[in-house]
C-alpha atoms as a PDB file:
ATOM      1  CA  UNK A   1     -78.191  63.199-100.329  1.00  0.00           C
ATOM      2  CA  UNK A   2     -74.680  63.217 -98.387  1.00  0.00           C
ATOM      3  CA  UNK A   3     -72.214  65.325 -97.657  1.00  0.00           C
ATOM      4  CA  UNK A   4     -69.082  65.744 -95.329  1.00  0.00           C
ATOM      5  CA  UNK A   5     -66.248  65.754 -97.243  1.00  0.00           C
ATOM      6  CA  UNK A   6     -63.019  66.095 -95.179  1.00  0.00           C
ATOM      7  CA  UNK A   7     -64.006  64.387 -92.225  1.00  0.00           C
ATOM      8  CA  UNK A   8     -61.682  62.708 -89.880  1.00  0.00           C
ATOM      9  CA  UNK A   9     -63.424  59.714 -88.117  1.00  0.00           C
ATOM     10  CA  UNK A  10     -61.947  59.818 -85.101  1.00  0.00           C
ATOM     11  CA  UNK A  11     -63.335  59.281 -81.585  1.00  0.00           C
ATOM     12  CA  UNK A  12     -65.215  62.869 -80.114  1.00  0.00           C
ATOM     13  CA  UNK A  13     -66.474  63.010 -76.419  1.00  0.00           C
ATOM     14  CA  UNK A  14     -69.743  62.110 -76.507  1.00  0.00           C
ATOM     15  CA  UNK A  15     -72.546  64.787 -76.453  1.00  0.00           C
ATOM     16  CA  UNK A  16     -73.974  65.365 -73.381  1.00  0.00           C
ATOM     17  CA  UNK A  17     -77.929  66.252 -72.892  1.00  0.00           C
ATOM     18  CA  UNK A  18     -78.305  70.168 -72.316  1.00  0.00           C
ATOM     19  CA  UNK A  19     -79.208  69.619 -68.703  1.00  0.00           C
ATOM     20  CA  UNK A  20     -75.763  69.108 -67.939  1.00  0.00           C
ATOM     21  CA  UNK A  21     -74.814  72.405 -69.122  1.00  0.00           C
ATOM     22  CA  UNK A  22     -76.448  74.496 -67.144  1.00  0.00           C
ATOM     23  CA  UNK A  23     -76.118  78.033 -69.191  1.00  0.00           C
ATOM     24  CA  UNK A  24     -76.716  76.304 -72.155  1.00  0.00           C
ATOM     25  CA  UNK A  25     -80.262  74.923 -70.512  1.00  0.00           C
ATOM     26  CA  UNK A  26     -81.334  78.519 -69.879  1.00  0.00           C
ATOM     27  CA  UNK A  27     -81.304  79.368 -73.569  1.00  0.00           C
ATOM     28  CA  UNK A  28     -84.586  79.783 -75.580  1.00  0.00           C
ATOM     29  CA  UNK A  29     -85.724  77.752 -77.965  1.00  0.00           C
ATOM     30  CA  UNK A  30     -89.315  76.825 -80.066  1.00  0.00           C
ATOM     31  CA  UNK A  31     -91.485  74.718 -78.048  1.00  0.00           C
ATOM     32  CA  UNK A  32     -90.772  70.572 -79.140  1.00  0.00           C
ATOM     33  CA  UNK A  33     -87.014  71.168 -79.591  1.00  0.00           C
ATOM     34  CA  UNK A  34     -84.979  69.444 -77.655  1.00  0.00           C
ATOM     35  CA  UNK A  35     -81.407  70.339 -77.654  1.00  0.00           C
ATOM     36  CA  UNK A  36     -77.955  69.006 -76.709  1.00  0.00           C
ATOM     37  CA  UNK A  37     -74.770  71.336 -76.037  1.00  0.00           C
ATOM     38  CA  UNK A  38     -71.515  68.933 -76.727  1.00  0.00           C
ATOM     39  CA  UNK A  39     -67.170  70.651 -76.776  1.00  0.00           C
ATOM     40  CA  UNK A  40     -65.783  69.234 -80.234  1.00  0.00           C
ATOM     41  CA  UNK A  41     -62.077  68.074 -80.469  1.00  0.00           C
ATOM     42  CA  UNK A  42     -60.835  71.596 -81.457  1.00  0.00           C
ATOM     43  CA  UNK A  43     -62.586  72.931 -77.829  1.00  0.00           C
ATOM     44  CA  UNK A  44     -65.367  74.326 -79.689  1.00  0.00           C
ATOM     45  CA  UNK A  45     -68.849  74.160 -78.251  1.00  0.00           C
ATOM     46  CA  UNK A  46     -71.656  73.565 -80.194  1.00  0.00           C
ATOM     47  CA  UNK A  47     -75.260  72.967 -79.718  1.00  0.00           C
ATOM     48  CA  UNK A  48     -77.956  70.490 -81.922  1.00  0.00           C
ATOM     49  CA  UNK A  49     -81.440  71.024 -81.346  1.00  0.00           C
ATOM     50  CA  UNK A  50     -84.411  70.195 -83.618  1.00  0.00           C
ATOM     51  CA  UNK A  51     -85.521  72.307 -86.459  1.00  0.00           C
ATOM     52  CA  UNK A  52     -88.596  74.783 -86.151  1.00  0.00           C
ATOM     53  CA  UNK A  53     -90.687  76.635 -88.650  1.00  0.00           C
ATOM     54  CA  UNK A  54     -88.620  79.727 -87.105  1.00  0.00           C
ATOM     55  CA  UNK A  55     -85.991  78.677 -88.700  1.00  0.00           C
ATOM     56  CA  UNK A  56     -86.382  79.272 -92.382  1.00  0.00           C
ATOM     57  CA  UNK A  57     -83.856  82.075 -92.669  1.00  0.00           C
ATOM     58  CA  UNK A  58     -81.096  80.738 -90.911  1.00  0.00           C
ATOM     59  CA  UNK A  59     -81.886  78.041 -93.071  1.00  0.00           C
ATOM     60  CA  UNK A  60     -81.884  79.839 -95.940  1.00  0.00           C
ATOM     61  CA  UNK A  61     -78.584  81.717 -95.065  1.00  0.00           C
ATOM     62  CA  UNK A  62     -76.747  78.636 -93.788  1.00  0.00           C
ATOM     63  CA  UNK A  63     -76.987  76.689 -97.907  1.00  0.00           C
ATOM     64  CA  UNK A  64     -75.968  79.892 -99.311  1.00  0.00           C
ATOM     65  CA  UNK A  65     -72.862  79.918 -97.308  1.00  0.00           C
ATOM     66  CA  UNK A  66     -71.571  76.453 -98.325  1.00  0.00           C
ATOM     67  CA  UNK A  67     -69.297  76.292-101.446  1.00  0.00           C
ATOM     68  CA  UNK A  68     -70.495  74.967-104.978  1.00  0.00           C
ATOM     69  CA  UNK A  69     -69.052  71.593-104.196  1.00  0.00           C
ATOM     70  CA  UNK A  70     -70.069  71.137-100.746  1.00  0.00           C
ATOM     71  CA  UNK A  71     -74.009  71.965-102.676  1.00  0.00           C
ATOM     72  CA  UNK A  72     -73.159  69.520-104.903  1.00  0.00           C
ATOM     73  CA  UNK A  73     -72.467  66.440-102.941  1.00  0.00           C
ATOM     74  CA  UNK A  74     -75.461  67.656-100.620  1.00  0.00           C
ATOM     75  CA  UNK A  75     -77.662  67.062-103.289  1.00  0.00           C
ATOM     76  CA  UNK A  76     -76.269  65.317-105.730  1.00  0.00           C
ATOM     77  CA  UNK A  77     -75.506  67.568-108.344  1.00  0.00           C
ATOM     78  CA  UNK A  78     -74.778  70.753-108.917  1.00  0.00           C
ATOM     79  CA  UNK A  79     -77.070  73.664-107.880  1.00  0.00           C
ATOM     80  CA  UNK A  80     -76.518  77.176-107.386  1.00  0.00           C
ATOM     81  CA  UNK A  81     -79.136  77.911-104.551  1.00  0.00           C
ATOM     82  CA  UNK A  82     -81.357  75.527-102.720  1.00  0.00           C
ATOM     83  CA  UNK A  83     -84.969  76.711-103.966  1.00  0.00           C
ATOM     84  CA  UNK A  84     -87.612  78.163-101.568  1.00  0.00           C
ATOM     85  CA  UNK A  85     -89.651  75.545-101.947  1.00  0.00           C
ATOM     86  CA  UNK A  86     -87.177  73.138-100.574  1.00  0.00           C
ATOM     87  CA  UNK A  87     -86.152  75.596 -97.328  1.00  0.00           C
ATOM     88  CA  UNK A  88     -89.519  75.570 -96.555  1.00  0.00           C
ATOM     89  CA  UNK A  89     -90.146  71.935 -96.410  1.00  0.00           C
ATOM     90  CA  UNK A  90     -86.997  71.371 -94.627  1.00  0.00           C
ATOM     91  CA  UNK A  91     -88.746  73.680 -91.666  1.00  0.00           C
ATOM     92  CA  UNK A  92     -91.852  71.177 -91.679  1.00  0.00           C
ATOM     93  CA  UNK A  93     -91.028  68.401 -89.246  1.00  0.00           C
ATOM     94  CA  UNK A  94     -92.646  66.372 -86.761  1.00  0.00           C
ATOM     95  CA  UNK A  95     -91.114  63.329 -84.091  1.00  0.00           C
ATOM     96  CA  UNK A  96     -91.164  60.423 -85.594  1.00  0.00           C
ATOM     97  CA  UNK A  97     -91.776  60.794 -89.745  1.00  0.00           C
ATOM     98  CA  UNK A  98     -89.543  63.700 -90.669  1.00  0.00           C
ATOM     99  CA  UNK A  99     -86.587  64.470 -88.071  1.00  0.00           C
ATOM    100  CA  UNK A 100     -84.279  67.305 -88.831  1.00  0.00           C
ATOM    101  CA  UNK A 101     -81.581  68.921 -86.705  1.00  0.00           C
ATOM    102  CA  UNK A 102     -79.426  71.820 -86.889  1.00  0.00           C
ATOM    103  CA  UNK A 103     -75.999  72.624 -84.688  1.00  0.00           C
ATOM    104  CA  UNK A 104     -74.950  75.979 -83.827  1.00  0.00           C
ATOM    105  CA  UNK A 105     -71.977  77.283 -82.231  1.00  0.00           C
ATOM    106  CA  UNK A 106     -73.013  77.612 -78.431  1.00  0.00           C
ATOM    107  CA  UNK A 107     -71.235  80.949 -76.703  1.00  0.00           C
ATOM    108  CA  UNK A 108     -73.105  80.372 -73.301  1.00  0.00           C
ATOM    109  CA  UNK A 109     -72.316  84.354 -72.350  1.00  0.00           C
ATOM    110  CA  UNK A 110     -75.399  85.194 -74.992  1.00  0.00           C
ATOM    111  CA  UNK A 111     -78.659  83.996 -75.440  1.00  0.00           C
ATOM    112  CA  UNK A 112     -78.408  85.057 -79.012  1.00  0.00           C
ATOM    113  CA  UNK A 113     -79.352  82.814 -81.873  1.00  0.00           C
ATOM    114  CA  UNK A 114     -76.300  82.276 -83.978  1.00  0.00           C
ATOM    115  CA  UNK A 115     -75.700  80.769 -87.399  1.00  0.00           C
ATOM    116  CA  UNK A 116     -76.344  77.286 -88.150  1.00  0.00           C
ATOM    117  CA  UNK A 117     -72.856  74.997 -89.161  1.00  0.00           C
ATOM    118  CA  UNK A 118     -74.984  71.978 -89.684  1.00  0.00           C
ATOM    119  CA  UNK A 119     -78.210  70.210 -90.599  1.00  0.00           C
ATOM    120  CA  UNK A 120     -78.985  66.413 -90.371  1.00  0.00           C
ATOM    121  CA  UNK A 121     -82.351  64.801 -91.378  1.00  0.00           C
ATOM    122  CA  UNK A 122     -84.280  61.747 -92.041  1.00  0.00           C
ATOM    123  CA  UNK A 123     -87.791  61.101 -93.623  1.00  0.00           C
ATOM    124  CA  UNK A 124     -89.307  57.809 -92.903  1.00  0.00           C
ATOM    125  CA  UNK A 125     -90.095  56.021 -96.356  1.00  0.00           C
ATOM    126  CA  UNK A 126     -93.786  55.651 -96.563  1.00  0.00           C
ATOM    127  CA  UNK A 127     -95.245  53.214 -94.343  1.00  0.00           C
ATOM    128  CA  UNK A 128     -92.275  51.536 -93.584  1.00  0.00           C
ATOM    129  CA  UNK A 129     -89.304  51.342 -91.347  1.00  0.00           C
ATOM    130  CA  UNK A 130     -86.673  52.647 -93.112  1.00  0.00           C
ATOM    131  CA  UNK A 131     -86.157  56.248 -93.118  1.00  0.00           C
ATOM    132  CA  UNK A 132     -83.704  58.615 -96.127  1.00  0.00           C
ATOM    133  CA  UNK A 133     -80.971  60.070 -94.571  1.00  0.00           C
ATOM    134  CA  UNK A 134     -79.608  63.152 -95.398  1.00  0.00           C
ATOM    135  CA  UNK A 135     -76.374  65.131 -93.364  1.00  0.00           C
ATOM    136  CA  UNK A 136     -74.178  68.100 -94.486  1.00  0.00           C
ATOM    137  CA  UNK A 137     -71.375  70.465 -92.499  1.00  0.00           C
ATOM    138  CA  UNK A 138     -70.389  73.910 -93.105  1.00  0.00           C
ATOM    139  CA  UNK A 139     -67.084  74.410 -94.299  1.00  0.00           C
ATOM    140  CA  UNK A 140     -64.934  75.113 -91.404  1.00  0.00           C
ATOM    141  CA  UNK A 141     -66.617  72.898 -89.404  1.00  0.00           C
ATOM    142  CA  UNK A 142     -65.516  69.305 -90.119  1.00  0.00           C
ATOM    143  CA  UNK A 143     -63.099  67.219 -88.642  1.00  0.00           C
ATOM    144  CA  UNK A 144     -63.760  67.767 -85.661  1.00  0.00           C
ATOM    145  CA  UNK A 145     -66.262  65.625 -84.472  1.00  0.00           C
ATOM    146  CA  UNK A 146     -69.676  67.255 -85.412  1.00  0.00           C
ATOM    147  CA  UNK A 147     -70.860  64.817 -88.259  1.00  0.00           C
ATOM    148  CA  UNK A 148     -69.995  61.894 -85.760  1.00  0.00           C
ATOM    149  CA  UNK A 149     -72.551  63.780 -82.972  1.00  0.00           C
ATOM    150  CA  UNK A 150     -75.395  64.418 -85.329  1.00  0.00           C
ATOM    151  CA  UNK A 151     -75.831  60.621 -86.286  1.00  0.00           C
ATOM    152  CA  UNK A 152     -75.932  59.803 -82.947  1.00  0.00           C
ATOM    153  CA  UNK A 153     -78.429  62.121 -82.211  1.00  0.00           C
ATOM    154  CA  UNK A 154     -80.210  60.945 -85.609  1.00  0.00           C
ATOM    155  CA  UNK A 155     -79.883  57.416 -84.593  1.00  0.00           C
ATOM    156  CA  UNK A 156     -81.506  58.232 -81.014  1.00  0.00           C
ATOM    157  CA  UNK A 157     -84.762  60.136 -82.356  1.00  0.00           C
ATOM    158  CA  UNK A 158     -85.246  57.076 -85.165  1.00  0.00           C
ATOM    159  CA  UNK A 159     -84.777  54.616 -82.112  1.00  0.00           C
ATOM    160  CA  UNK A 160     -87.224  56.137 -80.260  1.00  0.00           C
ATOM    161  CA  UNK A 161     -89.806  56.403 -83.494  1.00  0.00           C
ATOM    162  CA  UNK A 162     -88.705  52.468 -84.312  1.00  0.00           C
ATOM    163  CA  UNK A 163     -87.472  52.555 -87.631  1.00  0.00           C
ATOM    164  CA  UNK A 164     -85.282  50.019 -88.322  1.00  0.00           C
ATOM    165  CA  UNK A 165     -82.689  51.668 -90.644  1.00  0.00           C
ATOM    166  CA  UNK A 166     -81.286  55.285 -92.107  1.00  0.00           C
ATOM    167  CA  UNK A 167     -80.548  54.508 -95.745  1.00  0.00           C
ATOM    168  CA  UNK A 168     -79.285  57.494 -98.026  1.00  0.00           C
ATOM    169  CA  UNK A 169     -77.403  57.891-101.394  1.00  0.00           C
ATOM    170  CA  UNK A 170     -73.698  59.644-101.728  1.00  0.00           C
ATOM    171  CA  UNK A 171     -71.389  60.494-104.510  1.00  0.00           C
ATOM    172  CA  UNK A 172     -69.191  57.634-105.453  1.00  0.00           C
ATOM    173  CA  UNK A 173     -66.164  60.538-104.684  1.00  0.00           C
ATOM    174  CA  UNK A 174     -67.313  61.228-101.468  1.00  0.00           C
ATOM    175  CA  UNK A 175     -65.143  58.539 -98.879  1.00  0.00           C
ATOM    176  CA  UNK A 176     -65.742  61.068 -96.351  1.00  0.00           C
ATOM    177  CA  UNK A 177     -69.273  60.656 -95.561  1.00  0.00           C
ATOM    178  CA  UNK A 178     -68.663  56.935 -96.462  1.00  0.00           C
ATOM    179  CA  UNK A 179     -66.136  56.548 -93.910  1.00  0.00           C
ATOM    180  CA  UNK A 180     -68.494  58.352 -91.323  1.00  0.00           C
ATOM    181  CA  UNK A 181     -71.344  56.014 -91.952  1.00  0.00           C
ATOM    182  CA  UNK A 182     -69.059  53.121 -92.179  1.00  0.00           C
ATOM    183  CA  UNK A 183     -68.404  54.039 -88.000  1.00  0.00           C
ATOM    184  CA  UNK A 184     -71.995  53.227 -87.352  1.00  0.00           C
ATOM    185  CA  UNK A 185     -71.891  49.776 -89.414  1.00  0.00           C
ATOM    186  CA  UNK A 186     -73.399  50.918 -92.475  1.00  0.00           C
ATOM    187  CA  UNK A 187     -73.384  48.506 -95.247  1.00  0.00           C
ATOM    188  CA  UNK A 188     -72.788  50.121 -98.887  1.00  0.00           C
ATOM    189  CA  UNK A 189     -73.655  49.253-101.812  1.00  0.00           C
ATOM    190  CA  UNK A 190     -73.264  50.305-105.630  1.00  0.00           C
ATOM    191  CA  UNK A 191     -75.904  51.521-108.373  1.00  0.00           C
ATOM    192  CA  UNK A 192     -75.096  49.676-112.021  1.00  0.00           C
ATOM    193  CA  UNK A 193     -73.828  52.285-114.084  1.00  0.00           C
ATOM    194  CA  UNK A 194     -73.959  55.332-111.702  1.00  0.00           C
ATOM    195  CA  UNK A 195     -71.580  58.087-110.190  1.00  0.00           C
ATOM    196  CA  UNK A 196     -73.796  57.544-106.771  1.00  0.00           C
ATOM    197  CA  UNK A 197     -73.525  54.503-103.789  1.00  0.00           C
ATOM    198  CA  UNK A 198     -76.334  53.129-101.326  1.00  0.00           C
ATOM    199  CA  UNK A 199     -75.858  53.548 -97.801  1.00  0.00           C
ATOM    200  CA  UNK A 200     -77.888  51.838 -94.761  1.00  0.00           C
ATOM    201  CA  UNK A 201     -77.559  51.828 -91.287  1.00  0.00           C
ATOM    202  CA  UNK A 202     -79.086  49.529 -89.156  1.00  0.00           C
ATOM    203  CA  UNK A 203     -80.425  50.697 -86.077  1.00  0.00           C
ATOM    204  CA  UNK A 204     -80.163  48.111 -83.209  1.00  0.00           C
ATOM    205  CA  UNK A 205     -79.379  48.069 -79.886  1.00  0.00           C
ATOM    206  CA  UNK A 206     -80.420  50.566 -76.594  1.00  0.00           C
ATOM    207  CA  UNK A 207     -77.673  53.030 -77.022  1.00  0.00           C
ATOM    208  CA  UNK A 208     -74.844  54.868 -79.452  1.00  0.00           C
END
């Protein structure tokens, strides 16, 4: 349940928490969120913040605008809209079993909601400490850094709720998300007889 195809790997500045942006820390937003403004490599600015239930439509609106293959290596196969069912139980999160976050361009001169470019999620695996992994961009936002932000920020919240890895499944086709995941360590591994490869990364450390 991966997807960034396109993405270049390189090293972005690293996000910085939304109290150092001062205009950005005067924005509304639901009650739990917290929320991160970061400038990507092309001097775009961009903020990730948790999902709410608010946020069904944009939701909703931000699938429909990614291209039949980018919904495709999202989830797996191909699908012509993302059903209601599943946009409303990607709204339904909580801090420490289901994480999701979204990234929207930031323009600090208005406090006006704008379209998401990006979702990233986990869901911890029953009891245990592994957690599925799941991470797609909007086209015309990739290679610039933004994939590379939202692990981090991934990485951080399933720190905090001590899981011990993000695990997820990707296209065999799709290097790009394997070469993303690859930054953070992840070890890969392949399905007998299957267009699809395992991915884990190990969560360790204070800090990434």
């Amino acid at each position: 349940m991966l997807s960034l195809p396109d993405l270049d790997v390189h090293e972005v500045r690293r996000d910085r928490p939304i109290q150092e942006r001062g205009k950005c820390a005067r924005a509304a937003q639901p009650a739990r969120t917290q929320a991160e403004c970061a400038r990507l490599r092309d001097g775009r600015d961009v903020r990730i913040r948790q999902t709410s239930t608010a946020d069904l439509d944009a939701l909703r609106a931000f699938f429909a605008a990614l291209s039949p293959e980018t919904l495709r290596l999202r989830f797996l196969f191909p699908l012509r809209e993302v059903p209601e069912s599943t946009l409303r139980e990607f709204t339904m999160t909580d801090d420490r079993t289901r994480v999701a976050l979204v990234a929207e361009p930031w323009n600090a001169a208005t406090d006006q909601r704008p379209k998401l470019i990006a979702e990233a999620r986990y869901i911890r695996i029953g009891a245990s400490d592994s957690a599925e992994l799941a991470l797609v961009v909007a086209d015309g936002w990739r290679r610039v850094g933004l994939g590379t932000l939202l692990m981090r920020a991934l990485l951080r919240h399933a720190r905090n709720a001590a899981l011990r890895s993000l695990c997820g499944d990707a296209l065999t086709e799709n290097t790009a998300i394997q070469g993303l995941l690859r930054s953070f360590g992840a070890r890969i591994s392949s399905y007998p007889v299957s267009d699809t490869v395992h991915l884990c990364v190990k969560i360790t450390g204070t800090g990434t």
